[in-house]
PDB file of N, CA and C in Angstrom:
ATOM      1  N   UNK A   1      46.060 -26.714  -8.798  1.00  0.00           N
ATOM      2  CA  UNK A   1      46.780 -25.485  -8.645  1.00  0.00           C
ATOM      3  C   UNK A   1      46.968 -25.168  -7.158  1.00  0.00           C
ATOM      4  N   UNK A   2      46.037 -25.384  -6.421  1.00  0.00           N
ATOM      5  CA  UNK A   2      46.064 -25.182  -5.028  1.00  0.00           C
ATOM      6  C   UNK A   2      47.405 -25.884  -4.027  1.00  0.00           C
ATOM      7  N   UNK A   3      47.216 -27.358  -5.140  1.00  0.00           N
ATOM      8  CA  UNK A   3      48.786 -27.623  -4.251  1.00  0.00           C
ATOM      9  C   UNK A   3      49.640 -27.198  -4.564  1.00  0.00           C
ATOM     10  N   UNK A   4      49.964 -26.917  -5.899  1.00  0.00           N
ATOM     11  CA  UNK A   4      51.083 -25.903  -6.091  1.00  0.00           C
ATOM     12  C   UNK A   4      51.146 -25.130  -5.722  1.00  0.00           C
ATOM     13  N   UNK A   5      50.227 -23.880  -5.538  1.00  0.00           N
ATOM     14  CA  UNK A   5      50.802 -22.986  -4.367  1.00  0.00           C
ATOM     15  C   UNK A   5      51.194 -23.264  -3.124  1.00  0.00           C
ATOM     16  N   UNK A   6      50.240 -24.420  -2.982  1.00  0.00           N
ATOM     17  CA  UNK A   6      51.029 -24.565  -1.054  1.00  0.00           C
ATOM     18  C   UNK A   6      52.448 -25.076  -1.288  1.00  0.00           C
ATOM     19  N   UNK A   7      52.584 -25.677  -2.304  1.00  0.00           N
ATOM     20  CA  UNK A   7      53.734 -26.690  -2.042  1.00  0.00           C
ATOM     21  C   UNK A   7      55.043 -25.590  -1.957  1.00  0.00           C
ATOM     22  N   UNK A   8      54.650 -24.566  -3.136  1.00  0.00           N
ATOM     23  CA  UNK A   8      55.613 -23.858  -3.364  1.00  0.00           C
ATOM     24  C   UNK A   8      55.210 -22.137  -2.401  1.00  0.00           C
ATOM     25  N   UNK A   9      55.052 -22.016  -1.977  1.00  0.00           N
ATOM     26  CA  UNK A   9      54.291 -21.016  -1.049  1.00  0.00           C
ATOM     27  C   UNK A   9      54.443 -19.732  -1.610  1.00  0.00           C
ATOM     28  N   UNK A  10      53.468 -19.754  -3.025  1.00  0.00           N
ATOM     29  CA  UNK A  10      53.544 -18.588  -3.909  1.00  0.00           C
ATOM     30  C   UNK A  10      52.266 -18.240  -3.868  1.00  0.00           C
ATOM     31  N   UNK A  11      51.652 -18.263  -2.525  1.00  0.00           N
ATOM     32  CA  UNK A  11      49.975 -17.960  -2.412  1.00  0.00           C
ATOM     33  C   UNK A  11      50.108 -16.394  -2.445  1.00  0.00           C
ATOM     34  N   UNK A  12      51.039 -15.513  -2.331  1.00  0.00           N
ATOM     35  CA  UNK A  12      50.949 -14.143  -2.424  1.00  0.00           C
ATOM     36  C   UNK A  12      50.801 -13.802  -3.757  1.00  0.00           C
ATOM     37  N   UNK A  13      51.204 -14.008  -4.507  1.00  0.00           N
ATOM     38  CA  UNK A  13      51.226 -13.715  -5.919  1.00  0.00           C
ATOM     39  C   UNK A  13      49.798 -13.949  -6.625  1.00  0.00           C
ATOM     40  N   UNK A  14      48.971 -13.626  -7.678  1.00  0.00           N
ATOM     41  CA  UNK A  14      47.804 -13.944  -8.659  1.00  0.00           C
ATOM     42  C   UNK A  14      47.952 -15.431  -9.233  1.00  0.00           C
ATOM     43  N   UNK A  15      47.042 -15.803  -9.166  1.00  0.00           N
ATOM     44  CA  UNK A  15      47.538 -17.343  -9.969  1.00  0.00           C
ATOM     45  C   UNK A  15      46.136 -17.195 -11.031  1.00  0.00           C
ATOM     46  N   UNK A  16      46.178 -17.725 -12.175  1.00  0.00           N
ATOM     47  CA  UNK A  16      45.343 -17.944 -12.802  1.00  0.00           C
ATOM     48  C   UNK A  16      44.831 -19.564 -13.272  1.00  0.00           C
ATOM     49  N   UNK A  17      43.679 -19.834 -13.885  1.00  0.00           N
ATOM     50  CA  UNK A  17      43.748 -21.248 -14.554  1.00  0.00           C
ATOM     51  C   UNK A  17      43.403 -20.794 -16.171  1.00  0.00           C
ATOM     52  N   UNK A  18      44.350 -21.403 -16.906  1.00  0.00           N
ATOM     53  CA  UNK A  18      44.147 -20.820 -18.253  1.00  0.00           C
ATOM     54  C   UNK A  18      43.952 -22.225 -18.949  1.00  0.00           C
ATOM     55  N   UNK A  19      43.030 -22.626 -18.948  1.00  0.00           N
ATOM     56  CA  UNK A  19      42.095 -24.130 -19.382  1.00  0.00           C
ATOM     57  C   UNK A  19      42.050 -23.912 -20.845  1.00  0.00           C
ATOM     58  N   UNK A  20      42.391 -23.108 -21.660  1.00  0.00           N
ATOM     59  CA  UNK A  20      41.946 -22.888 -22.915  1.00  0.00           C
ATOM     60  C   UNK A  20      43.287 -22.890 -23.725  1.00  0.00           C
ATOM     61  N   UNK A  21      44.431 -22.323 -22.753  1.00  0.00           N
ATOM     62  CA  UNK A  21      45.296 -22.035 -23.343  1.00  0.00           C
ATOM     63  C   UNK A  21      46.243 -20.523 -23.784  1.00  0.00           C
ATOM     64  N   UNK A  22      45.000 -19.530 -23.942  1.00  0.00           N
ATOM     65  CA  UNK A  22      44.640 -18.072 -24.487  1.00  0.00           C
ATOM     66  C   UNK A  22      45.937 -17.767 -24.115  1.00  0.00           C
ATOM     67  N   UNK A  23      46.549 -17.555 -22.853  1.00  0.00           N
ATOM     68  CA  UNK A  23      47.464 -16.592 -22.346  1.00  0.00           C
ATOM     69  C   UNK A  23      48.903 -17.016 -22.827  1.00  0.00           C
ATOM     70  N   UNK A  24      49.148 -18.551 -23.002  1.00  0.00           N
ATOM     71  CA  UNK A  24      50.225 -18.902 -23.250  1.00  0.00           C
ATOM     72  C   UNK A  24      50.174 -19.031 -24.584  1.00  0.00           C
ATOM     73  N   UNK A  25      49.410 -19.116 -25.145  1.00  0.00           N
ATOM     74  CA  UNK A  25      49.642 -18.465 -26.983  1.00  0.00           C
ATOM     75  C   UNK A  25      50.265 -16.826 -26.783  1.00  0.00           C
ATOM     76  N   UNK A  26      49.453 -16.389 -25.739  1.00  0.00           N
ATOM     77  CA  UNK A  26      49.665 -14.710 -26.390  1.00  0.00           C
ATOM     78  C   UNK A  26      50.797 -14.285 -26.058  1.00  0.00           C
ATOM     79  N   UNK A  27      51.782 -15.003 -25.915  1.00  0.00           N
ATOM     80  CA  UNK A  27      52.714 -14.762 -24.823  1.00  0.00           C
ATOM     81  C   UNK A  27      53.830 -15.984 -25.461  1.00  0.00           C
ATOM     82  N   UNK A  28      53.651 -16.876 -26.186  1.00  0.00           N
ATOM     83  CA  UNK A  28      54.435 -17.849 -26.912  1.00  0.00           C
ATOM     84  C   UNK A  28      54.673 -18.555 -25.713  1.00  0.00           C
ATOM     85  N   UNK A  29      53.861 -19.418 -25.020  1.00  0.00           N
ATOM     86  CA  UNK A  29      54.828 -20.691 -23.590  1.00  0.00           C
ATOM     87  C   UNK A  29      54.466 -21.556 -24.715  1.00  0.00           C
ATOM     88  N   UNK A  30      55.296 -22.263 -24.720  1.00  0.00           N
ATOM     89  CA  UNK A  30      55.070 -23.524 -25.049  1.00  0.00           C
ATOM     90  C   UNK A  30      55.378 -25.143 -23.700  1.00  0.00           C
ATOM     91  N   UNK A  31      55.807 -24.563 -23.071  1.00  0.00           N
ATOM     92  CA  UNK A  31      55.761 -25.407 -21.908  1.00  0.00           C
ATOM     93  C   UNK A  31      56.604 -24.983 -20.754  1.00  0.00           C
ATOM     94  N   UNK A  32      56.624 -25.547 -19.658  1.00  0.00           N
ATOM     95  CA  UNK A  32      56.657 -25.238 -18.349  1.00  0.00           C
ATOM     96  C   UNK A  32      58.173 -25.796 -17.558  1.00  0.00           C
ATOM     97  N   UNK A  33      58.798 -24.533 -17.006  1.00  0.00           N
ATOM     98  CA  UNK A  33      58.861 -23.669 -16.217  1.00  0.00           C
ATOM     99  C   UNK A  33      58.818 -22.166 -17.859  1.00  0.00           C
ATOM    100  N   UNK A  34      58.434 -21.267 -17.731  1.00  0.00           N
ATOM    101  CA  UNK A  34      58.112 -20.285 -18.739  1.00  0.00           C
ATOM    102  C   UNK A  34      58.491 -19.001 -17.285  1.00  0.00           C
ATOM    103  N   UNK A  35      58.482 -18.001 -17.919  1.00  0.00           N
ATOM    104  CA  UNK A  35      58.486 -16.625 -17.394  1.00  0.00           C
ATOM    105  C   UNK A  35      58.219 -15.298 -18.630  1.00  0.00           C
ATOM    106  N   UNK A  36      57.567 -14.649 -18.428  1.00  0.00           N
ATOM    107  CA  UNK A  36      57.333 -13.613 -19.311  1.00  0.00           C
ATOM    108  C   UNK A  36      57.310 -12.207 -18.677  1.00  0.00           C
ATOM    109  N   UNK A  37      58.483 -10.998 -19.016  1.00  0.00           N
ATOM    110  CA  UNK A  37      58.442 -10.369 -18.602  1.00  0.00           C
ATOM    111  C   UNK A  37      58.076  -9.062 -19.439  1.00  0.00           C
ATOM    112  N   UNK A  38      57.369  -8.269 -18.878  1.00  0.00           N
ATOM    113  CA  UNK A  38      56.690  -7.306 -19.479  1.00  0.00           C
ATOM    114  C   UNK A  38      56.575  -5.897 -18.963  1.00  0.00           C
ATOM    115  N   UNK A  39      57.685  -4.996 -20.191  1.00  0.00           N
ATOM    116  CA  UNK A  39      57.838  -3.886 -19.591  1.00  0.00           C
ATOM    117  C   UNK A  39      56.857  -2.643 -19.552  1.00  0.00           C
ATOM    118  N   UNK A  40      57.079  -1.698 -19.424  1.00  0.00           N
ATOM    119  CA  UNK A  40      55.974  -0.359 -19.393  1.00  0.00           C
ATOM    120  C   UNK A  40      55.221  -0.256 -20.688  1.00  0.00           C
ATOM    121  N   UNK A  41      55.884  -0.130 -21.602  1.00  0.00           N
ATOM    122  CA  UNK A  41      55.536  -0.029 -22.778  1.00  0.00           C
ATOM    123  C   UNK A  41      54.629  -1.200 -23.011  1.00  0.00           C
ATOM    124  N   UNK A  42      54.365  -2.535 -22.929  1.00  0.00           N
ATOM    125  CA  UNK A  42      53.618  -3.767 -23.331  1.00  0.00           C
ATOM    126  C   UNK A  42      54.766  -4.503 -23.768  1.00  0.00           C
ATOM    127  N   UNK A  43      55.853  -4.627 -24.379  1.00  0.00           N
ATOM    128  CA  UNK A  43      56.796  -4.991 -24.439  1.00  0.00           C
ATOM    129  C   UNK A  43      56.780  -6.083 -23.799  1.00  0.00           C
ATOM    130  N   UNK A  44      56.627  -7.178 -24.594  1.00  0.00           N
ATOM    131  CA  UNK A  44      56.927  -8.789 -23.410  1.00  0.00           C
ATOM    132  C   UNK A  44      57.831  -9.528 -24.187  1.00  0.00           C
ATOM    133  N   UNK A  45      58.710 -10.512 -23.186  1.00  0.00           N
ATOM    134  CA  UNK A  45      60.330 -11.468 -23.289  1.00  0.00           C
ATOM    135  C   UNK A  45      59.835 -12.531 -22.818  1.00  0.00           C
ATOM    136  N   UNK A  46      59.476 -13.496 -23.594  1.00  0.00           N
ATOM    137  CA  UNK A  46      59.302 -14.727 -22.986  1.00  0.00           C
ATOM    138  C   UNK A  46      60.357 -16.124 -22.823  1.00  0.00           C
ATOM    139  N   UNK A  47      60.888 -16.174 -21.681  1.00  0.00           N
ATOM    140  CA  UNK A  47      61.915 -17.167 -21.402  1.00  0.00           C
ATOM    141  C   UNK A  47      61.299 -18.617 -21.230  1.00  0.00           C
ATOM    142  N   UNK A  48      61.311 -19.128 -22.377  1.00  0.00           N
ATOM    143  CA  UNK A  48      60.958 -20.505 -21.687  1.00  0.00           C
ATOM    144  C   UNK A  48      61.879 -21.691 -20.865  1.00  0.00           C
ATOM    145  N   UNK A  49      62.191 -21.637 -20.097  1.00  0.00           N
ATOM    146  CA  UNK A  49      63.362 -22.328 -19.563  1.00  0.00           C
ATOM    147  C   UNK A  49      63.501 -22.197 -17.853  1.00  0.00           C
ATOM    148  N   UNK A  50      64.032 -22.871 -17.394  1.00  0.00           N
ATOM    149  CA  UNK A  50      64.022 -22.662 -15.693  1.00  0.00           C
ATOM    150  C   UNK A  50      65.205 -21.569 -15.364  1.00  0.00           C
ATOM    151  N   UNK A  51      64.904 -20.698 -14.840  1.00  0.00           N
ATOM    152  CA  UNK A  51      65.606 -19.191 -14.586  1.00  0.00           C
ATOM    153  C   UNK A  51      66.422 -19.476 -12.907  1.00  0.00           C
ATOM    154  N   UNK A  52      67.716 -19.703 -12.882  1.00  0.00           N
ATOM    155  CA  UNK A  52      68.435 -19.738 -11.416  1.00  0.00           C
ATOM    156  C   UNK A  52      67.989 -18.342 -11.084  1.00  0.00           C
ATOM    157  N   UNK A  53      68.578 -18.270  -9.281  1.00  0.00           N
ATOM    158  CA  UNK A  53      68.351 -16.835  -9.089  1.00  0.00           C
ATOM    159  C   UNK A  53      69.534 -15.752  -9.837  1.00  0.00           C
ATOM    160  N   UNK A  54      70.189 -16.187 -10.274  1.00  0.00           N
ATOM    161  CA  UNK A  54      71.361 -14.930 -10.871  1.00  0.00           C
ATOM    162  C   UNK A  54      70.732 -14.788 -12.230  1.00  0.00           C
ATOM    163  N   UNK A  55      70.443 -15.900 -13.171  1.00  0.00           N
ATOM    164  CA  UNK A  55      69.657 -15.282 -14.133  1.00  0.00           C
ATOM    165  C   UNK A  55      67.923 -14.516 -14.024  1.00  0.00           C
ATOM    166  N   UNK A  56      67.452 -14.900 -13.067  1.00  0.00           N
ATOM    167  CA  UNK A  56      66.449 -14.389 -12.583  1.00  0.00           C
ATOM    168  C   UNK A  56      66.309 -12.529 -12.396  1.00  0.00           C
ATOM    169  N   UNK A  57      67.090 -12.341 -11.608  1.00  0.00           N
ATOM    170  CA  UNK A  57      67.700 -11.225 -11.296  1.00  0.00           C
ATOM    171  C   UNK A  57      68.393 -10.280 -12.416  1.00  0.00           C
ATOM    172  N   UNK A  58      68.728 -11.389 -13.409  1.00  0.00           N
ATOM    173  CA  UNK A  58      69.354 -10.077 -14.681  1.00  0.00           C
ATOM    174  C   UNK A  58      68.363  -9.684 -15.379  1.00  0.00           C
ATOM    175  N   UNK A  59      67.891 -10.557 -15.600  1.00  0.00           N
ATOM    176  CA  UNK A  59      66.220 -10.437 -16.668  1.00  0.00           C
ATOM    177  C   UNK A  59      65.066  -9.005 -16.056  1.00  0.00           C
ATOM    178  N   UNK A  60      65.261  -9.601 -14.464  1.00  0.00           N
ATOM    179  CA  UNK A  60      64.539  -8.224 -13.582  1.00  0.00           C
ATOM    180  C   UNK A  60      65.160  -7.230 -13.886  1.00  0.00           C
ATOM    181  N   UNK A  61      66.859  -7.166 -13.765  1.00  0.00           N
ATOM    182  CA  UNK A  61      67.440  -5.572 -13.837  1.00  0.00           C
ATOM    183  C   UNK A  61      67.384  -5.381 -15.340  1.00  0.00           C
ATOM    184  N   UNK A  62      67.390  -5.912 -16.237  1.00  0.00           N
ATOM    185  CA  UNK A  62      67.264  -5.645 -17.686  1.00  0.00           C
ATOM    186  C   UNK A  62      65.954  -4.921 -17.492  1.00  0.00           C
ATOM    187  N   UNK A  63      64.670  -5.562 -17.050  1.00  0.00           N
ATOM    188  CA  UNK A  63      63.193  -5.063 -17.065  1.00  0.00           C
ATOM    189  C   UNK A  63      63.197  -3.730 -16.818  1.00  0.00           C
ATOM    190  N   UNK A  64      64.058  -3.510 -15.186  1.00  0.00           N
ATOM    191  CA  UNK A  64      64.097  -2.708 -14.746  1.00  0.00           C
ATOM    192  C   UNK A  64      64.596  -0.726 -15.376  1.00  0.00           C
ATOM    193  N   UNK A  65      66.054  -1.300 -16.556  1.00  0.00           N
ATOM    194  CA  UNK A  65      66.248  -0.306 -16.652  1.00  0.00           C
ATOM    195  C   UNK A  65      65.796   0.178 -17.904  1.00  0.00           C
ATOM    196  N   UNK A  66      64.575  -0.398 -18.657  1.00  0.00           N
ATOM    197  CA  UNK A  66      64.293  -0.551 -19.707  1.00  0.00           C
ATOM    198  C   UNK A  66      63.065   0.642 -19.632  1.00  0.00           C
ATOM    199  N   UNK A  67      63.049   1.030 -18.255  1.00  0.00           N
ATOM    200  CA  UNK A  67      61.891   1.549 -18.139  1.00  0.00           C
ATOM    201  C   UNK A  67      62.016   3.574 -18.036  1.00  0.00           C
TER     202      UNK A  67
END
């Protein structure tokens, strides 16, 4: 995991190691690149798929006005 953050220089962000699995059941990933977004309410959208920045950005303003 460590090189992945360096590689990708997402050391600002939380990273977790989920060795068991737990989070990506609770959350439906079934594999990787995944994103799960989760609004005020608990409300979570799980995209499994690689997100460009324009779809990236709609998914955020969707989050956003949901709130």
């Amino acid at each position: 995991m460590e090189n992945f953050v360096d590689t990708y220089g997402v050391g600002a962000f939380d990273h977790l190691a989920d060795d068991e699995g737990t989070v990506w059941a609770q959350f439906a990933v079934t594999s990787q690149p995944a994103f799960v977004f989760i609004n005020d309410d608990g409300a979570a959208k799980t995209v499994v798929a690689r997100l460009g920045e324009e779809r990236l950005a709609e998914e955020i303003d969707a989050l956003l006005q949901s709130t």
